[in-house]
Structure formats: C-alpha cells, structure tokens
C-alpha atoms as a PDB file:
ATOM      1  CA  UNK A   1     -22.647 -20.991  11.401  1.00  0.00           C
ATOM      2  CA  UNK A   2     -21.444 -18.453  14.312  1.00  0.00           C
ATOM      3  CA  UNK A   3     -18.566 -18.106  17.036  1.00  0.00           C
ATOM      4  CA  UNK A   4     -19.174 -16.519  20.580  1.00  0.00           C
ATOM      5  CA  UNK A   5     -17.269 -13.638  20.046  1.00  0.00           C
ATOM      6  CA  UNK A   6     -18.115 -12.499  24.050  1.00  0.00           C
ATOM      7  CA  UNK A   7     -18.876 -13.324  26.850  1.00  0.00           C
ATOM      8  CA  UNK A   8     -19.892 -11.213  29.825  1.00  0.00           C
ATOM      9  CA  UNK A   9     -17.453 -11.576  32.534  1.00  0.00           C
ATOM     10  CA  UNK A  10     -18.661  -8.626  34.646  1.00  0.00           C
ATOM     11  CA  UNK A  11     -15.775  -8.472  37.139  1.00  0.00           C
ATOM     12  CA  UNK A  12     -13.660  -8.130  34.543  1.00  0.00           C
ATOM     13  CA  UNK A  13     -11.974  -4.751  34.332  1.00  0.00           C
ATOM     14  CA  UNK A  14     -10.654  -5.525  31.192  1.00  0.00           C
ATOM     15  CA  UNK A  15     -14.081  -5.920  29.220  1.00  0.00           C
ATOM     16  CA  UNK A  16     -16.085  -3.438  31.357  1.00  0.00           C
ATOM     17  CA  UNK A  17     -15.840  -0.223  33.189  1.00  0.00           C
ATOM     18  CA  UNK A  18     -18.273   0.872  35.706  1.00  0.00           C
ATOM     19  CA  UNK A  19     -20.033   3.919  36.818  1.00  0.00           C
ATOM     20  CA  UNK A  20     -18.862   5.785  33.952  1.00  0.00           C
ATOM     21  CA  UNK A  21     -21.181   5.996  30.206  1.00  0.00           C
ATOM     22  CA  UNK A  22     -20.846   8.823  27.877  1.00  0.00           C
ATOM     23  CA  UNK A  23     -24.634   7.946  27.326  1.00  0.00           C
ATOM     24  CA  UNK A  24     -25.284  10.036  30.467  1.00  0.00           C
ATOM     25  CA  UNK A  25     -24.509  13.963  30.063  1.00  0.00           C
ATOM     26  CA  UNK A  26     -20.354  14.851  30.841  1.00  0.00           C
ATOM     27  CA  UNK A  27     -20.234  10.781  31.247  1.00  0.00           C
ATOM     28  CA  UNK A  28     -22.440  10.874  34.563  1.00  0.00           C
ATOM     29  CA  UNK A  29     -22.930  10.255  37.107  1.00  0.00           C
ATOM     30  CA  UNK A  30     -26.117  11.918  37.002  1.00  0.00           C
ATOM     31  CA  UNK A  31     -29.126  12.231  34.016  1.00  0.00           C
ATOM     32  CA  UNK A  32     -32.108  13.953  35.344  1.00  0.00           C
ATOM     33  CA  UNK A  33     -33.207  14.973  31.730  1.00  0.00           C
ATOM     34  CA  UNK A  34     -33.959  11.247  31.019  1.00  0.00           C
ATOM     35  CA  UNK A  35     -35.630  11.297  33.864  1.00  0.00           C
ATOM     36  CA  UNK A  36     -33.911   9.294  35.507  1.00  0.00           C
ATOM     37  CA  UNK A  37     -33.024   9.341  39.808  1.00  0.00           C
ATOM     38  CA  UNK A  38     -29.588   7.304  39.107  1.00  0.00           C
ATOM     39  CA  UNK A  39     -26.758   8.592  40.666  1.00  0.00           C
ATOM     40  CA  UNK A  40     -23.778   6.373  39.188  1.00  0.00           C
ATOM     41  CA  UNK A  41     -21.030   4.818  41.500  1.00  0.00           C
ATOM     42  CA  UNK A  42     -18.241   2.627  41.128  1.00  0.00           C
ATOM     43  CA  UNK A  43     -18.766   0.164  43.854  1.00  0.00           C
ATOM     44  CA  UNK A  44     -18.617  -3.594  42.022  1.00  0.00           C
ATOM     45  CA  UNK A  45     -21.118  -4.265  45.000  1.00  0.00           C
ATOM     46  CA  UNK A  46     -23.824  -2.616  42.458  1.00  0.00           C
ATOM     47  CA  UNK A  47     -22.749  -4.219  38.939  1.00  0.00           C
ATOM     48  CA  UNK A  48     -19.609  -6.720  39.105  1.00  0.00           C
ATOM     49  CA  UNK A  49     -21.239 -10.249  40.185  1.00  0.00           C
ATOM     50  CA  UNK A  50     -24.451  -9.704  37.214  1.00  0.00           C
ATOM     51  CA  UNK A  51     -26.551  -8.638  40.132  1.00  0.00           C
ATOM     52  CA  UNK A  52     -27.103  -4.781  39.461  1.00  0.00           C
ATOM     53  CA  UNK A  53     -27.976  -2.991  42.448  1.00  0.00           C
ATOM     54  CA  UNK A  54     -29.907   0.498  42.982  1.00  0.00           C
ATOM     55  CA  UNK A  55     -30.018   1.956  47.106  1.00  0.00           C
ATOM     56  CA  UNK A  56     -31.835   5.574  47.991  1.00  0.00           C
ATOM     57  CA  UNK A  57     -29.105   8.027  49.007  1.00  0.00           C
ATOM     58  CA  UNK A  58     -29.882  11.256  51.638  1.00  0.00           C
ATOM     59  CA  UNK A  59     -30.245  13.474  48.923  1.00  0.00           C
ATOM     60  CA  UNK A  60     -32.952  11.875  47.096  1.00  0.00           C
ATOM     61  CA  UNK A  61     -30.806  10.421  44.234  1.00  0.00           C
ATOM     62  CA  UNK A  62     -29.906   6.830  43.802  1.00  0.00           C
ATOM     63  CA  UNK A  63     -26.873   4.983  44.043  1.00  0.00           C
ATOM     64  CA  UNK A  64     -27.117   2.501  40.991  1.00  0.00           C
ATOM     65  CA  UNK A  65     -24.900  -0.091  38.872  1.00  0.00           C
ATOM     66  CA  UNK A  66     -24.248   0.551  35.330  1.00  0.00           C
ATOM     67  CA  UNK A  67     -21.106  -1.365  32.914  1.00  0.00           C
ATOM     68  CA  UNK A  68     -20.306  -0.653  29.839  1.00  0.00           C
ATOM     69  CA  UNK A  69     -17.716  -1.926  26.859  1.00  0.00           C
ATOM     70  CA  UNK A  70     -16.988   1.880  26.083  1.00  0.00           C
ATOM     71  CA  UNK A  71     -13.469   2.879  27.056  1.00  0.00           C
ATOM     72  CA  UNK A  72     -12.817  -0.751  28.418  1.00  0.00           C
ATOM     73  CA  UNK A  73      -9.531  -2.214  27.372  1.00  0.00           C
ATOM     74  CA  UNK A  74     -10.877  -4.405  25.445  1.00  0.00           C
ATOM     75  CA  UNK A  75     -13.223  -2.188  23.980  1.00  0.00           C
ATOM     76  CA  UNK A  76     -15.622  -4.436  22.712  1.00  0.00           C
ATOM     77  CA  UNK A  77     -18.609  -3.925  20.322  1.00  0.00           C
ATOM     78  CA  UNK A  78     -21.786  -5.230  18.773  1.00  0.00           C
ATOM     79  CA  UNK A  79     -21.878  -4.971  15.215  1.00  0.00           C
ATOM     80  CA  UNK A  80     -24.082  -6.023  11.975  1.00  0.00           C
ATOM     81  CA  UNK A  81     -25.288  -9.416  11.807  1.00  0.00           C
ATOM     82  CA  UNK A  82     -24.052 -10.023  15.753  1.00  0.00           C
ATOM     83  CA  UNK A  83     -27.136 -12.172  18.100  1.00  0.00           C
ATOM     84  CA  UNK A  84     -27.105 -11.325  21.556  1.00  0.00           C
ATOM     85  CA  UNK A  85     -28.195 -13.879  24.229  1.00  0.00           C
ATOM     86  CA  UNK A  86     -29.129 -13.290  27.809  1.00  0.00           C
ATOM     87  CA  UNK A  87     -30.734 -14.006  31.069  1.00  0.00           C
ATOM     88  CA  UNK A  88     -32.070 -11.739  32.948  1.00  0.00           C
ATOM     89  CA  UNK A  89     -34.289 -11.272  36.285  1.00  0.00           C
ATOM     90  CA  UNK A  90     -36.871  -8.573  36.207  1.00  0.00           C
ATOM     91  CA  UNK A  91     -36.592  -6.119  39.633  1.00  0.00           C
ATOM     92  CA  UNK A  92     -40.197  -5.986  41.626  1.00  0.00           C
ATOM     93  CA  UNK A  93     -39.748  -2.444  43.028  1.00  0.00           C
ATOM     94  CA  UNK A  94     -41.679   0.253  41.104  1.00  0.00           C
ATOM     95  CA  UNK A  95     -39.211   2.998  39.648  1.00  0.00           C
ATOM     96  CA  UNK A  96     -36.724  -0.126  38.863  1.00  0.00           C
ATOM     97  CA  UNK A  97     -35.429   0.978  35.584  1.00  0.00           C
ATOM     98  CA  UNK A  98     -33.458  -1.784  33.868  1.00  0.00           C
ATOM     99  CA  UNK A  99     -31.713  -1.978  30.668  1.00  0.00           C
ATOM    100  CA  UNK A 100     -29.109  -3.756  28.383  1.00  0.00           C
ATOM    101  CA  UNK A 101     -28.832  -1.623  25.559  1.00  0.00           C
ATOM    102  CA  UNK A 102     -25.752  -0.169  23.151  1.00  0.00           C
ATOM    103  CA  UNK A 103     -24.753   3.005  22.233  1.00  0.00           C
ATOM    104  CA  UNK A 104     -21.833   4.921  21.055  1.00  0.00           C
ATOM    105  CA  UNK A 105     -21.211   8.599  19.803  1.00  0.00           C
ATOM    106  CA  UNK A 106     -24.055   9.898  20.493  1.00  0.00           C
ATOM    107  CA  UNK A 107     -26.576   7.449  19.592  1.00  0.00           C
ATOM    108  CA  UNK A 108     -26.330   3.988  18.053  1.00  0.00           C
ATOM    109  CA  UNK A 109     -29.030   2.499  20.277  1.00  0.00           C
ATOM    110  CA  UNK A 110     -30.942  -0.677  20.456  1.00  0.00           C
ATOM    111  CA  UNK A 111     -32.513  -1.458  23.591  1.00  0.00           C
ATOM    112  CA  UNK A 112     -32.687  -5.417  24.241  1.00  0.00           C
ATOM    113  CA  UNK A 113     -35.307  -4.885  26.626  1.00  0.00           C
ATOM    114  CA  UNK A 114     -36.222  -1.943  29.001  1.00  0.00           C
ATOM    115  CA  UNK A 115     -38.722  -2.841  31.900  1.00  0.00           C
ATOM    116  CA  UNK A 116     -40.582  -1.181  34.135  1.00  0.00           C
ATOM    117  CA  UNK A 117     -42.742  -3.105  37.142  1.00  0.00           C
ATOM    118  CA  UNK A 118     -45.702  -0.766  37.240  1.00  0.00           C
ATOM    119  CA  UNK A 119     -46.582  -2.657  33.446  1.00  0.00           C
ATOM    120  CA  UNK A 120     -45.697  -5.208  35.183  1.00  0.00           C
ATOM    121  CA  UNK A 121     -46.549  -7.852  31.979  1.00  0.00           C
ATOM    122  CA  UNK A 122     -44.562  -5.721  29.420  1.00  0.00           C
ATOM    123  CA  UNK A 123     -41.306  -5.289  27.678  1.00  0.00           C
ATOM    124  CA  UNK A 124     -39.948  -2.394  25.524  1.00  0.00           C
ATOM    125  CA  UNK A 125     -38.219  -3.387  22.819  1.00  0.00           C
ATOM    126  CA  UNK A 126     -36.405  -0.463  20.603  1.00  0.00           C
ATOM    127  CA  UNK A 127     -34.586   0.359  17.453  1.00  0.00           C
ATOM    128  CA  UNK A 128     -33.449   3.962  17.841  1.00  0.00           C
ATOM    129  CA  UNK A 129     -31.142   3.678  15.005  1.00  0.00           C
ATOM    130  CA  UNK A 130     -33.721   3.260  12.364  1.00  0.00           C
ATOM    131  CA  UNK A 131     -36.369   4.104  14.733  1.00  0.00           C
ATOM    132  CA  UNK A 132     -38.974   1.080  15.474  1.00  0.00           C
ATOM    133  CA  UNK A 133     -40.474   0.503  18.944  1.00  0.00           C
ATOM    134  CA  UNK A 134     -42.827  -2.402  20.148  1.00  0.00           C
ATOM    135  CA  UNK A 135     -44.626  -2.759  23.419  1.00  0.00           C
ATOM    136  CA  UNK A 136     -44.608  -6.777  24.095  1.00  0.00           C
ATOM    137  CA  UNK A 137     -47.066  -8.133  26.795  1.00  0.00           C
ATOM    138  CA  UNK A 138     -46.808 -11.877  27.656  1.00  0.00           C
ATOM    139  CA  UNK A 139     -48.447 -13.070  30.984  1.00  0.00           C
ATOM    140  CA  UNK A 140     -44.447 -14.704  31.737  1.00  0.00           C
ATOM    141  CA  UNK A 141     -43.154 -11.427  32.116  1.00  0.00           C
ATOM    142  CA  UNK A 142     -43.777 -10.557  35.604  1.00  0.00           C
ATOM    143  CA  UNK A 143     -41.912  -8.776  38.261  1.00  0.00           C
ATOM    144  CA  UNK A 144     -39.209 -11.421  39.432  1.00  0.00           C
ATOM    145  CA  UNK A 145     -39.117 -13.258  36.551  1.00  0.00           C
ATOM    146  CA  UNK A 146     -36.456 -14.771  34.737  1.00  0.00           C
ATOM    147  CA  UNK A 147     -36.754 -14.009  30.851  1.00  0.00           C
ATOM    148  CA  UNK A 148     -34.530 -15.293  28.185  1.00  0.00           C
ATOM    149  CA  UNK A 149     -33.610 -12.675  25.351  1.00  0.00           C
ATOM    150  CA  UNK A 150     -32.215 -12.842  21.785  1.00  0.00           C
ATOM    151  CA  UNK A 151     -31.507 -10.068  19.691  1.00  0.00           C
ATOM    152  CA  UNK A 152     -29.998 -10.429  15.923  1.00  0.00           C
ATOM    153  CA  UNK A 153     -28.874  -7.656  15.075  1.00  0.00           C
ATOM    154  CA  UNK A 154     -29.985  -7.788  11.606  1.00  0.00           C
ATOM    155  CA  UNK A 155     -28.890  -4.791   8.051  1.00  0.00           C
ATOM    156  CA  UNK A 156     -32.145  -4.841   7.575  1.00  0.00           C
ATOM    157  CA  UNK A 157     -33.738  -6.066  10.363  1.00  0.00           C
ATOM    158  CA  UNK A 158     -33.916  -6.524  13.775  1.00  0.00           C
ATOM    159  CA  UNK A 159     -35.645  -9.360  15.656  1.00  0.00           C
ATOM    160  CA  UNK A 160     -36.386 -10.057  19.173  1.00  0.00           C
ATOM    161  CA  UNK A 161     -37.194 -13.283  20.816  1.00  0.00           C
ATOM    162  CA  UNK A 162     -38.529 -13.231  23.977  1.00  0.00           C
ATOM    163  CA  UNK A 163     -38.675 -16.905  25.799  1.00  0.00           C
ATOM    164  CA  UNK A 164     -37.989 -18.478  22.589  1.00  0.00           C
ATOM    165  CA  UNK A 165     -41.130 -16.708  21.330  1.00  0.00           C
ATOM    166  CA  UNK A 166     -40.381 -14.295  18.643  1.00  0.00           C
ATOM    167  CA  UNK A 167     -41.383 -10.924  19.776  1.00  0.00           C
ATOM    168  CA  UNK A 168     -40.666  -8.357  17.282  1.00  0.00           C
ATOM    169  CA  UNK A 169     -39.387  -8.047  13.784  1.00  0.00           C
ATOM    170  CA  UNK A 170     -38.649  -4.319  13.492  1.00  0.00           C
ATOM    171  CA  UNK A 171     -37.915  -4.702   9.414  1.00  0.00           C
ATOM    172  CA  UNK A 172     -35.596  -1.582   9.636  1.00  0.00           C
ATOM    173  CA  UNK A 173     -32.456  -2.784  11.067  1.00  0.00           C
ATOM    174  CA  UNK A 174     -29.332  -1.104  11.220  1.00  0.00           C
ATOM    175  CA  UNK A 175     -27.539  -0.879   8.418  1.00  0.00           C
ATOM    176  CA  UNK A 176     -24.291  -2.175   6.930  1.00  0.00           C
ATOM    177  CA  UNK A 177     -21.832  -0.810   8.695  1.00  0.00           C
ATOM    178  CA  UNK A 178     -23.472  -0.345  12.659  1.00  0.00           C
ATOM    179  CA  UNK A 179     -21.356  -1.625  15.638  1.00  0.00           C
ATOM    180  CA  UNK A 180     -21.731  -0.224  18.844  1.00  0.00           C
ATOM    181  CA  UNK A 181     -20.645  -0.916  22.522  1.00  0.00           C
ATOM    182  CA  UNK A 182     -22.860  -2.605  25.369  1.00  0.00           C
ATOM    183  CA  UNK A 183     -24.178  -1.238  28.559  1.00  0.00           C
ATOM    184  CA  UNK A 184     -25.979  -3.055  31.590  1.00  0.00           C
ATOM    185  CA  UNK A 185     -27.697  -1.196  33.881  1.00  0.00           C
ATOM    186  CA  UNK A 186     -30.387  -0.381  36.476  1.00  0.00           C
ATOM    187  CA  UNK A 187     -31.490   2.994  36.637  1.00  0.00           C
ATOM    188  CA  UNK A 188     -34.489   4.382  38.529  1.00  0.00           C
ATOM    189  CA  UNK A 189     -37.309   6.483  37.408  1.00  0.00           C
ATOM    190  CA  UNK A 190     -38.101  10.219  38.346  1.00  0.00           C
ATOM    191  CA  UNK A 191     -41.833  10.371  37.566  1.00  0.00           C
ATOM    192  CA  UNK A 192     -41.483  11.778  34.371  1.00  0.00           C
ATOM    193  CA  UNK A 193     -42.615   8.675  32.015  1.00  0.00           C
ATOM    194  CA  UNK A 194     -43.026   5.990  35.536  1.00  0.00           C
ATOM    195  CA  UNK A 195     -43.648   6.221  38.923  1.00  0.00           C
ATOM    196  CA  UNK A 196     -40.939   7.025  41.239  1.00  0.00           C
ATOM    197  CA  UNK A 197     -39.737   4.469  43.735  1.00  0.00           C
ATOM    198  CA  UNK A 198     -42.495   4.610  47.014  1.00  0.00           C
ATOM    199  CA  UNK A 199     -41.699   6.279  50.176  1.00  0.00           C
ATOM    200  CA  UNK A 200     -40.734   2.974  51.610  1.00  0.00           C
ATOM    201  CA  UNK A 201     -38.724   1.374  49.306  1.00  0.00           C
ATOM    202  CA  UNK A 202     -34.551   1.695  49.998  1.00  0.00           C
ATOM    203  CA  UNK A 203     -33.407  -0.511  47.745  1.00  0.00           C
ATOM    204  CA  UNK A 204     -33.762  -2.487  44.478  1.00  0.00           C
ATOM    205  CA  UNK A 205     -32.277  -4.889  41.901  1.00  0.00           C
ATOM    206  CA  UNK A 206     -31.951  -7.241  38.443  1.00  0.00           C
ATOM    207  CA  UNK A 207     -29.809 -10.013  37.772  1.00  0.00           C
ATOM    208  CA  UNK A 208     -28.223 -10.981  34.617  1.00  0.00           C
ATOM    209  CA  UNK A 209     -27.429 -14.692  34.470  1.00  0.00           C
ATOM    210  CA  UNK A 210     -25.559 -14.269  31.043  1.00  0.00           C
ATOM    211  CA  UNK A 211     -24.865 -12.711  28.138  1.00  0.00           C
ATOM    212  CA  UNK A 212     -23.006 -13.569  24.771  1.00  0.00           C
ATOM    213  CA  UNK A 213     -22.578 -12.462  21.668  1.00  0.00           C
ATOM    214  CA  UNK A 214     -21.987 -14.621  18.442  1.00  0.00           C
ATOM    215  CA  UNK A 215     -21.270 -13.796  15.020  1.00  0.00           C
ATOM    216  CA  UNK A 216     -21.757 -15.299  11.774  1.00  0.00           C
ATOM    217  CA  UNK A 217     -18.622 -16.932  10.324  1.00  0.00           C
ATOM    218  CA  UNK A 218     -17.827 -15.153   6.925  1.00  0.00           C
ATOM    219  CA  UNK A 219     -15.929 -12.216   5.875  1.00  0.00           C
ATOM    220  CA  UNK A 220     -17.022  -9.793   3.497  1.00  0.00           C
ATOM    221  CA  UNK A 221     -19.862  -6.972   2.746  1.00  0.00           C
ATOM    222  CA  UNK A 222     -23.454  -8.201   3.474  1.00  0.00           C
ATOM    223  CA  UNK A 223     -25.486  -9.226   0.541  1.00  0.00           C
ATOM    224  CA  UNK A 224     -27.208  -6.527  -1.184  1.00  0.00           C
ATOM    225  CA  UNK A 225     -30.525  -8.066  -1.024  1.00  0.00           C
ATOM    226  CA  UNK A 226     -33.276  -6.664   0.994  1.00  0.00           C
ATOM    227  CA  UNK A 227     -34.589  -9.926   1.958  1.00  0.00           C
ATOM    228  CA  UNK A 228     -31.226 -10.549   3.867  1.00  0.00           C
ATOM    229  CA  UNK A 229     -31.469 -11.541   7.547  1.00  0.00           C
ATOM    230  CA  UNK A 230     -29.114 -12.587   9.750  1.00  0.00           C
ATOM    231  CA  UNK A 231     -31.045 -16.276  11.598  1.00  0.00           C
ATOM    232  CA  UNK A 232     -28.786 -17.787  13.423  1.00  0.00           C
ATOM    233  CA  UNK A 233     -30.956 -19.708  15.922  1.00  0.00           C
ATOM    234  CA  UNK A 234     -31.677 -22.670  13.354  1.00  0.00           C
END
C-alpha cells in the first residue's frame, strides 16, 4: 500500500523555485564544466506550465527552464522506498539536454532519465549514489515521443520502468537513510559529451505531463534483509 505524497504543480511557487539549483556552480545560472550551454532564467514562460523551454541568446549561451524542490517553501524531498511516476515528451532538437533528476548537498543523484536526440532510441538511466548506469534502447523512444517513467527508489535497489517495461534493476540502491530534492530541467549541450545545437536551430523543448511521488504506508526502519525491495506497482 502507498499515498501520493506529491504532486507536481509547476506554477506553484510554493513547491518549486526556478532558475536557481545549487547543482550548478554558486547556484547558476551558468555550468560550462558540465558542459552544458544553459544559461538559467526565471521566466515561468521556460518551466511553469510542464513545458520546459530552451531559446539561443546573442552571446552564444542558452536561455533554459530548470525547477527544483530545493529552497522551495515546501521543501519537498524524495526519500527511501519513494516511486516516482511521470510523463514526459522527448525534445527533437540535437543539443536538447533533458533531465528529471535529484540532488542535494553536493550529490545525492539519481537521474530518472537523461536524453539526448542524436541517440535518438536511448535513455540514460543513473544511480550516482551507489554508482550504476544503464544505456536503454527501445525502438519507442524516439525524438517527440511521449514515454512513461517509474522509478522506486529502492535501500537496496533501484528499478526503472520504462513504458511499463522494466528497464533497469541497478541492485545497489541507496541506502537507508537517502532523501533528496527534485529538479526538472532542459539544459543544452556544449559539444563536450553531444553535439551542440546546429547553426539553425533557435529554440527547443520537453514537456512533462506529470509527475508524483508515492510512498509506502508504514513507519519504521527498513527491514534488514538484502532481498528487500520496495514494489509498489502490483
């Protein structure tokens, strides 16, 4: 048995705050060392309806959409035994960079999916906590697509499913006692690991049709064995 514990209303001020991640260096707006073109604004044009938004500025950089739970009022994290559901719709533009992943102090990270159109069949699909990483290719995923995600966000392991497929089983999990915060956003690639964006190309974007979190309805440690995972789909 679970309970939604959240759900992503992304005008909401209260549960998200834009433009701003301590996931980029000094908080942003800028992360060139990631390799990354995203220049981080405000503007709820680029993140606050679910549609986030990326558009080439003079200088070379790119305006781009990013939320995140850290420092929101609410404050809101993901934590142990937690299953994450979304929607989401894959940009077409190479250099489209998009992400929902978590992080917090430093690290903390799990990416639900990472995309990139120049593989244009693929998915990356990360534990950087207890680091696992798994490359998924499924003729569905396609630039433009929509793709349904569920993460379960396991002690001991966590597992993917991708269009109701599952995708990955990592077997490391996070441990015990992990909880981090959420970010959504589309960032755009420098050259270093992907193309850039082409000469042509002004502007870019991915939708998220949803995204909740449930947790499992007890109180109390996790069980000790190592055989525990958190299923919640059945």
């Amino acid at each position: 048995m679970s309970d939604v514990v959240f759900t992503a209303d992304f005008a909401s001020t209260r549960q998200w705050v834009a433009g701003h991640s301590w996931a980029y260096p000094d908080g942003g707006p800028v992360n060139p060392g990631d390799g990354k073109l995203d220049h981080l604004v405000t503007d709820p044009a680029y993140c606050r309806t679910g549609l986030f938004r990326a558009t080439r500025r003079p200088d070379g950089e790119w305006d781009a959409g990013l939320l995140t739970t850290e420092g929101s009022a609410d404050g809101f994290m993901v934590r142990t035994g937690d299953v994450l559901e979304t929607r989401v719709r894959l940009p077409t533009v190479t250099g489209a960079w998009p992400a929902i992943w978590t992080w917090r102090d430093g690290g903390q990270e799990i990416d639900v999916f990472e995309y990139h159109p120049d593989n244009p069949d693929l998915l990356e699909l990360s534990n950087h906590v207890h680091v696992a990483h798994h490359y998924y290719r499924d003729r569905a995923i396609q630039p433009g697509a929509w793709v349904d995600l569920v993460v379960e966000f396991g002690a001991h392991r966590v597992v993917w499913w991708v269009n109701g497929i599952r995708a990955f089983d990592d077997r490391r999990g996070v441990g015990r006692a992990w909880h981090a915060h959420l970010i959504v956003n589309l960032s755009v690639c420098a050259g270093r690991y992907h193309p850039p964006p082409p000469p042509e190309a002004s502007e870019m974007d991915f939708e998220v049709a949803h995204l909740t979190v449930r947790r499992p309805l007890f109180d109390g440690p996790f069980p000790a064995s190592e055989e525990y995972e958190v299923d919640l789909l059945n």
